[in-house]
PDB file of N, CA and C in Angstrom:
ATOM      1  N   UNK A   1     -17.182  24.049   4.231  1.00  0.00           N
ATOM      2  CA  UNK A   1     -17.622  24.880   5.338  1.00  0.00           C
ATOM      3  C   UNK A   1     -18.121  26.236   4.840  1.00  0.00           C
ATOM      4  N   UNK A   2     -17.498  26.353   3.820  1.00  0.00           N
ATOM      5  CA  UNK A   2     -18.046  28.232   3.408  1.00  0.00           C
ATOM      6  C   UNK A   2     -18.944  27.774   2.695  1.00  0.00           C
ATOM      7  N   UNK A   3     -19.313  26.647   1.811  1.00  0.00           N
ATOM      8  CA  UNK A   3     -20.768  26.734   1.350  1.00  0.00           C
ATOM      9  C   UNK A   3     -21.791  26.847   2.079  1.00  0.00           C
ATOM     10  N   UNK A   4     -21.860  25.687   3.291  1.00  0.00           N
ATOM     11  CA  UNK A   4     -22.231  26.043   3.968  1.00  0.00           C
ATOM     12  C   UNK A   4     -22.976  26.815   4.854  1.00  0.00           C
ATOM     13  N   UNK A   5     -22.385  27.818   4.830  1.00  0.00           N
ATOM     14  CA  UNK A   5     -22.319  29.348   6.053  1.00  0.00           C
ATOM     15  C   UNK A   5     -22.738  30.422   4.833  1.00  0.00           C
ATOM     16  N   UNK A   6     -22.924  30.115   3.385  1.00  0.00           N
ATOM     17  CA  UNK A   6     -23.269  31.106   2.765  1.00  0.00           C
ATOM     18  C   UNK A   6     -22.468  32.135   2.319  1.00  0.00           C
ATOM     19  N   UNK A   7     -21.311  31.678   2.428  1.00  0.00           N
ATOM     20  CA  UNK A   7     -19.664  32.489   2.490  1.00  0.00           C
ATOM     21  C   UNK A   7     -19.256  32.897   1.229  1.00  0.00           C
ATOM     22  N   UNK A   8     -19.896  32.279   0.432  1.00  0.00           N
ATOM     23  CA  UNK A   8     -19.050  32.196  -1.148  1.00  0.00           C
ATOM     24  C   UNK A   8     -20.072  33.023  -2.087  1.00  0.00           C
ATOM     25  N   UNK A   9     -19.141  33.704  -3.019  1.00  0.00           N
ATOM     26  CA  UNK A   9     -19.935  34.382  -4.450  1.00  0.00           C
ATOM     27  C   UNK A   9     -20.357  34.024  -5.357  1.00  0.00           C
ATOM     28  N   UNK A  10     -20.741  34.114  -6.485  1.00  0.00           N
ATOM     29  CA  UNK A  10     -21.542  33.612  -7.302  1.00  0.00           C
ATOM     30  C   UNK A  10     -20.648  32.978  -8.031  1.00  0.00           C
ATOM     31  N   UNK A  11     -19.375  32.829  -8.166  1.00  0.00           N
ATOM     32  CA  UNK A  11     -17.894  32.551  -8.824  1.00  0.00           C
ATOM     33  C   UNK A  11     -17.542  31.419  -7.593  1.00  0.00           C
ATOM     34  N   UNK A  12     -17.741  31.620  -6.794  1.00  0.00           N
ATOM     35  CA  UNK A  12     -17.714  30.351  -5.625  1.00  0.00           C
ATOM     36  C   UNK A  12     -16.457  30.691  -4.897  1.00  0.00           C
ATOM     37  N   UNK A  13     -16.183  32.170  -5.230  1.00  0.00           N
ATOM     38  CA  UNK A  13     -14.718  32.798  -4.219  1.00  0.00           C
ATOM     39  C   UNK A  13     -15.591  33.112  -2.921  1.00  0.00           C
ATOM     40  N   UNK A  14     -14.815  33.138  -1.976  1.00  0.00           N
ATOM     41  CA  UNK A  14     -15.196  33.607  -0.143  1.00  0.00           C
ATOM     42  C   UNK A  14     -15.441  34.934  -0.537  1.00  0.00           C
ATOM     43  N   UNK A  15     -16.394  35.407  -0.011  1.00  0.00           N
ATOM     44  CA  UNK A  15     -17.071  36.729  -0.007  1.00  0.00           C
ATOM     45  C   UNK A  15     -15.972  37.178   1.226  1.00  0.00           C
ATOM     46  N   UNK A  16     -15.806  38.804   1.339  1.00  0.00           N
ATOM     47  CA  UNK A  16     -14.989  39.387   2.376  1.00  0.00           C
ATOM     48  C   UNK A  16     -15.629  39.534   3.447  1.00  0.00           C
ATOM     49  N   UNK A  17     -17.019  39.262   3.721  1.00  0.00           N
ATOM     50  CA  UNK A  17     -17.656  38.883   5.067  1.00  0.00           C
ATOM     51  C   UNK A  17     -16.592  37.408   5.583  1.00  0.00           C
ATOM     52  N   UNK A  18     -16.096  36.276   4.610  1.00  0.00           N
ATOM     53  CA  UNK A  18     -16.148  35.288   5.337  1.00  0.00           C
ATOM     54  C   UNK A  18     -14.366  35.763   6.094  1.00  0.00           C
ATOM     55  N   UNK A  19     -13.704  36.250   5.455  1.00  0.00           N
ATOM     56  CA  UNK A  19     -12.468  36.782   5.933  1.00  0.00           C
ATOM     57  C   UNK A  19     -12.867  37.745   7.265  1.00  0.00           C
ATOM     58  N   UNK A  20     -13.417  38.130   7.390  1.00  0.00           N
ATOM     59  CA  UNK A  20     -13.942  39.635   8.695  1.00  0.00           C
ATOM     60  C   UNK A  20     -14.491  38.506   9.388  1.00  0.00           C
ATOM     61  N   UNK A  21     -15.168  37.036   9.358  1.00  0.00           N
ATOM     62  CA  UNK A  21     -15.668  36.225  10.189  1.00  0.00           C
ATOM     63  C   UNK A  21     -14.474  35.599  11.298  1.00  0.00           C
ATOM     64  N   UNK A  22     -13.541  35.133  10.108  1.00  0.00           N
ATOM     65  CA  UNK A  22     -12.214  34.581  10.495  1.00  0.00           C
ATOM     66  C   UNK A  22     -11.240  35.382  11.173  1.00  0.00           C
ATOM     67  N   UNK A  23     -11.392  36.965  10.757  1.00  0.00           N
ATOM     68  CA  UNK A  23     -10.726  37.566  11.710  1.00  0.00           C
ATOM     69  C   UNK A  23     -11.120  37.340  12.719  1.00  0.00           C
ATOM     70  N   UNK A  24     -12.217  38.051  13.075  1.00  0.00           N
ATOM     71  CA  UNK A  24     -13.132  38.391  14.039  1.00  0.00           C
ATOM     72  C   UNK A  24     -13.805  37.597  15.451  1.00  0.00           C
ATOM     73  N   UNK A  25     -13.199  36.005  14.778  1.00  0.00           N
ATOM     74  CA  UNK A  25     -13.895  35.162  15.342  1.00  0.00           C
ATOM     75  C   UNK A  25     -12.725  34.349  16.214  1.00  0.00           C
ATOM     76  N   UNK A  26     -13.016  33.779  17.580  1.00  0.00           N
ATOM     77  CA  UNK A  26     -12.100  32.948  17.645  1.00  0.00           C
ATOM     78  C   UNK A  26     -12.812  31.948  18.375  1.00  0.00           C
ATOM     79  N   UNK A  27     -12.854  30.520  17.489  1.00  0.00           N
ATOM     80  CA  UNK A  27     -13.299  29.422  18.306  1.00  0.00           C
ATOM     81  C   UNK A  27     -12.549  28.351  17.193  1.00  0.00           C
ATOM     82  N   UNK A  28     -13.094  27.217  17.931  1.00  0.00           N
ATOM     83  CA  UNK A  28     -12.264  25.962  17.165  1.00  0.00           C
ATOM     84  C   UNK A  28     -13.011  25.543  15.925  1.00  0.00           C
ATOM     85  N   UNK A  29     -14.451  26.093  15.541  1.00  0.00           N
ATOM     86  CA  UNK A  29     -14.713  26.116  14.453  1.00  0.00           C
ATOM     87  C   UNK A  29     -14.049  27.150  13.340  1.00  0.00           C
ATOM     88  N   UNK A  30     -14.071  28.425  13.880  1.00  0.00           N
ATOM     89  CA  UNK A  30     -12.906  29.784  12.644  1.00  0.00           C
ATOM     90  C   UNK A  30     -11.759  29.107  12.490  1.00  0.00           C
ATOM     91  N   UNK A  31     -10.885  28.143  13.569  1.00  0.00           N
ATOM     92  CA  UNK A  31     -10.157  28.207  13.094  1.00  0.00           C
ATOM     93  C   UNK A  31      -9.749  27.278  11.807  1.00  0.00           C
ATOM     94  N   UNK A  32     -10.791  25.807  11.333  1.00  0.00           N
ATOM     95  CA  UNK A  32     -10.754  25.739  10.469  1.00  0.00           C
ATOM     96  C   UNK A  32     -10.918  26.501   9.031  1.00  0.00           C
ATOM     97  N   UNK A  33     -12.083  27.455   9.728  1.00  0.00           N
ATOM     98  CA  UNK A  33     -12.155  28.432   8.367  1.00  0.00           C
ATOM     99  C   UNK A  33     -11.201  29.403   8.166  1.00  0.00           C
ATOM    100  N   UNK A  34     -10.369  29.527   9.102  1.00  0.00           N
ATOM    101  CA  UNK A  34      -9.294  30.178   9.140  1.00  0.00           C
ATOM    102  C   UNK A  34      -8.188  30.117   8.176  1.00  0.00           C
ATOM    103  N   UNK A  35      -7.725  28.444   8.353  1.00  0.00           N
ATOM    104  CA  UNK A  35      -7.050  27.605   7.749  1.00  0.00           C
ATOM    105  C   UNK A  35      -7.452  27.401   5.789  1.00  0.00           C
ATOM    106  N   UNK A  36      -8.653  27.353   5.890  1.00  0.00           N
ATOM    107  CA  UNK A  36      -9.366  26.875   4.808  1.00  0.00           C
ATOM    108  C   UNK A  36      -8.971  28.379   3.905  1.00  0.00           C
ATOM    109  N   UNK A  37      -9.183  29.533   4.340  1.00  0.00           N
ATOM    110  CA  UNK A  37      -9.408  31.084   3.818  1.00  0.00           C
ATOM    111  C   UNK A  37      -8.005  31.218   3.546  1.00  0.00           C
ATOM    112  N   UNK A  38      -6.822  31.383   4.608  1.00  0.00           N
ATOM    113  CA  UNK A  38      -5.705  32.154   3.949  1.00  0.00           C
ATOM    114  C   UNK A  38      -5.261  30.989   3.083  1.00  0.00           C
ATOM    115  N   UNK A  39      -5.386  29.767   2.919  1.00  0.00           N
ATOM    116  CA  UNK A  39      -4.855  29.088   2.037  1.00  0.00           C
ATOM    117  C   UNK A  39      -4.988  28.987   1.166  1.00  0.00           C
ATOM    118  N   UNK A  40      -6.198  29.324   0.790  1.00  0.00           N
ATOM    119  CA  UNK A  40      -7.087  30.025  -1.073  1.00  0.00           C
ATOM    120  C   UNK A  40      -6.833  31.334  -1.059  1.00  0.00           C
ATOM    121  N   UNK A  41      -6.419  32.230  -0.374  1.00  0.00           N
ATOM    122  CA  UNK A  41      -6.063  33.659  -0.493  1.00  0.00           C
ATOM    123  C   UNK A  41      -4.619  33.369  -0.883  1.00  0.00           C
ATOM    124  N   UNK A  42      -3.892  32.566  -0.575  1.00  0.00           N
ATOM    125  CA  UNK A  42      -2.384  32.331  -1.263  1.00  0.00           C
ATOM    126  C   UNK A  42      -2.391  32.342  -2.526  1.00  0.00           C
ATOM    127  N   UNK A  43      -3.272  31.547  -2.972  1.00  0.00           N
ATOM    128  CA  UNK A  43      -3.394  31.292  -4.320  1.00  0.00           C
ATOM    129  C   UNK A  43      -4.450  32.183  -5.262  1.00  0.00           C
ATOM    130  N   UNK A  44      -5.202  32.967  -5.092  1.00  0.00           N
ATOM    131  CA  UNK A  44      -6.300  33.551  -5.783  1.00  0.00           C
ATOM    132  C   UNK A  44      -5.498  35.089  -5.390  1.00  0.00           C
ATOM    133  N   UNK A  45      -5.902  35.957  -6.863  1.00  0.00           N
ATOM    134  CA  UNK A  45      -5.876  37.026  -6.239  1.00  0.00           C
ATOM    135  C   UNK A  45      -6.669  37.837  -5.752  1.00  0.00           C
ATOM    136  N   UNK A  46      -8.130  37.473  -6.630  1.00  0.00           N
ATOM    137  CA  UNK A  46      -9.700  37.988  -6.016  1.00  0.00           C
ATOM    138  C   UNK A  46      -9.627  37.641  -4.415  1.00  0.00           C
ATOM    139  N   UNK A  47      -9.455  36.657  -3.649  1.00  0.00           N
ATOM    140  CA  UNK A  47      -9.133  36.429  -2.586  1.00  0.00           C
ATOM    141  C   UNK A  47      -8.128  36.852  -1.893  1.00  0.00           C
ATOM    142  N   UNK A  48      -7.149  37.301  -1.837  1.00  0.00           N
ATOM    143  CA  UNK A  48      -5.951  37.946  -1.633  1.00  0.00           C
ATOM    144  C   UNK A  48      -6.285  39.141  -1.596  1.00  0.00           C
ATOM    145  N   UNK A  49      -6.751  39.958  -2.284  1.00  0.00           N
ATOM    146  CA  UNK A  49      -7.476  41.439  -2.374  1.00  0.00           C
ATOM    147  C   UNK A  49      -8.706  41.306  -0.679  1.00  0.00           C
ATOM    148  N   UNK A  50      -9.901  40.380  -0.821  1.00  0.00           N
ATOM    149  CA  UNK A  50     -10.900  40.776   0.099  1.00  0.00           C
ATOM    150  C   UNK A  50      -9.837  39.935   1.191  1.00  0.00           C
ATOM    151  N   UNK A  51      -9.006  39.386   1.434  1.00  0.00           N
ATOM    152  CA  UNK A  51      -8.569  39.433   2.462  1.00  0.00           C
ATOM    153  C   UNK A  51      -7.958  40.368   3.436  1.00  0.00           C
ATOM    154  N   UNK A  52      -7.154  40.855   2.742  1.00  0.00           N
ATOM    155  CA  UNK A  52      -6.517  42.276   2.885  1.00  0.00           C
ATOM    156  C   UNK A  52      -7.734  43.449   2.978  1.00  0.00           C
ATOM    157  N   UNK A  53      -8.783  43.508   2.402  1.00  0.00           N
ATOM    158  CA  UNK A  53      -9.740  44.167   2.877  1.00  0.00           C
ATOM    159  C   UNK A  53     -10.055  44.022   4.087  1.00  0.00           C
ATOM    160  N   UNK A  54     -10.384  42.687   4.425  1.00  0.00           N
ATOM    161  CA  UNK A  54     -11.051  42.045   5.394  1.00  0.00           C
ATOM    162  C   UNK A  54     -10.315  43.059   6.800  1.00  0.00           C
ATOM    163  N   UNK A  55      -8.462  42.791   6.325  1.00  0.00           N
ATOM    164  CA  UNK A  55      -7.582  43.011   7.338  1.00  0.00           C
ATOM    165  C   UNK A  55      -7.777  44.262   7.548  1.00  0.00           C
ATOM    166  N   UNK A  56      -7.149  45.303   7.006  1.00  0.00           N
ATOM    167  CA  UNK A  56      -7.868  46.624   7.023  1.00  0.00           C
ATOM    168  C   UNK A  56      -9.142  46.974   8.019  1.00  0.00           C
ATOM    169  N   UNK A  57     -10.216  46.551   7.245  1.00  0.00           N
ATOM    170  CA  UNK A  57     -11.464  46.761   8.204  1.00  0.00           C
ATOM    171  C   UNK A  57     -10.993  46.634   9.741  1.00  0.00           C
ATOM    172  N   UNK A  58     -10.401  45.237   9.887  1.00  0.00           N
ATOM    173  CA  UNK A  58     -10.179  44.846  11.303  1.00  0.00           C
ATOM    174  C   UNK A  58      -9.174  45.850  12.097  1.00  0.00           C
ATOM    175  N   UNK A  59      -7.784  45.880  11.294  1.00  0.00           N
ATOM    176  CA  UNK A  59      -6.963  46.341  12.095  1.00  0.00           C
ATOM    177  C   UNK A  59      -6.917  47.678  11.374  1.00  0.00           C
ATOM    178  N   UNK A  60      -7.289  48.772  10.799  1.00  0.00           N
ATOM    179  CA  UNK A  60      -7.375  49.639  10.093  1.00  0.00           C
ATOM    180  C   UNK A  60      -5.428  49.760   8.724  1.00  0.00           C
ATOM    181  N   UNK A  61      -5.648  50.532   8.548  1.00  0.00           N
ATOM    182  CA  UNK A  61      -4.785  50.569   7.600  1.00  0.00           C
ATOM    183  C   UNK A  61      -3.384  50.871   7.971  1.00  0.00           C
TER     184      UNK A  61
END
């Protein structure tokens, strides 16, 4: 799905647009990407970082 949508970096990690999507978004399509995002943010820390960005942006600091 994030290839897809153009979501991913040149390393093939979720860009922090696709986290601010998943915040931001609520339908029954985010919420797979929802699912798909914090579950590679568990494990990555490049991902774990723009997530927490992501969060920030949304809910401020």
């Amino acid at each position: 799905m994030l290839k897809q949508r153009d979501l991913l970096d040149t390393q093939g990690h979720p860009k922090t647009e696709a986290f601010e999507i998943a915040i931001n978004t609520v339908s029954a399509d985010s919420s797979s990407l929802c699912k798909e995002l914090w579950t590679h943010s568990n494990e990555c820390e490049i991902c774990s970082q723009r997530a927490n960005e992501a969060l920030k942006k949304a809910y401020g600091e």
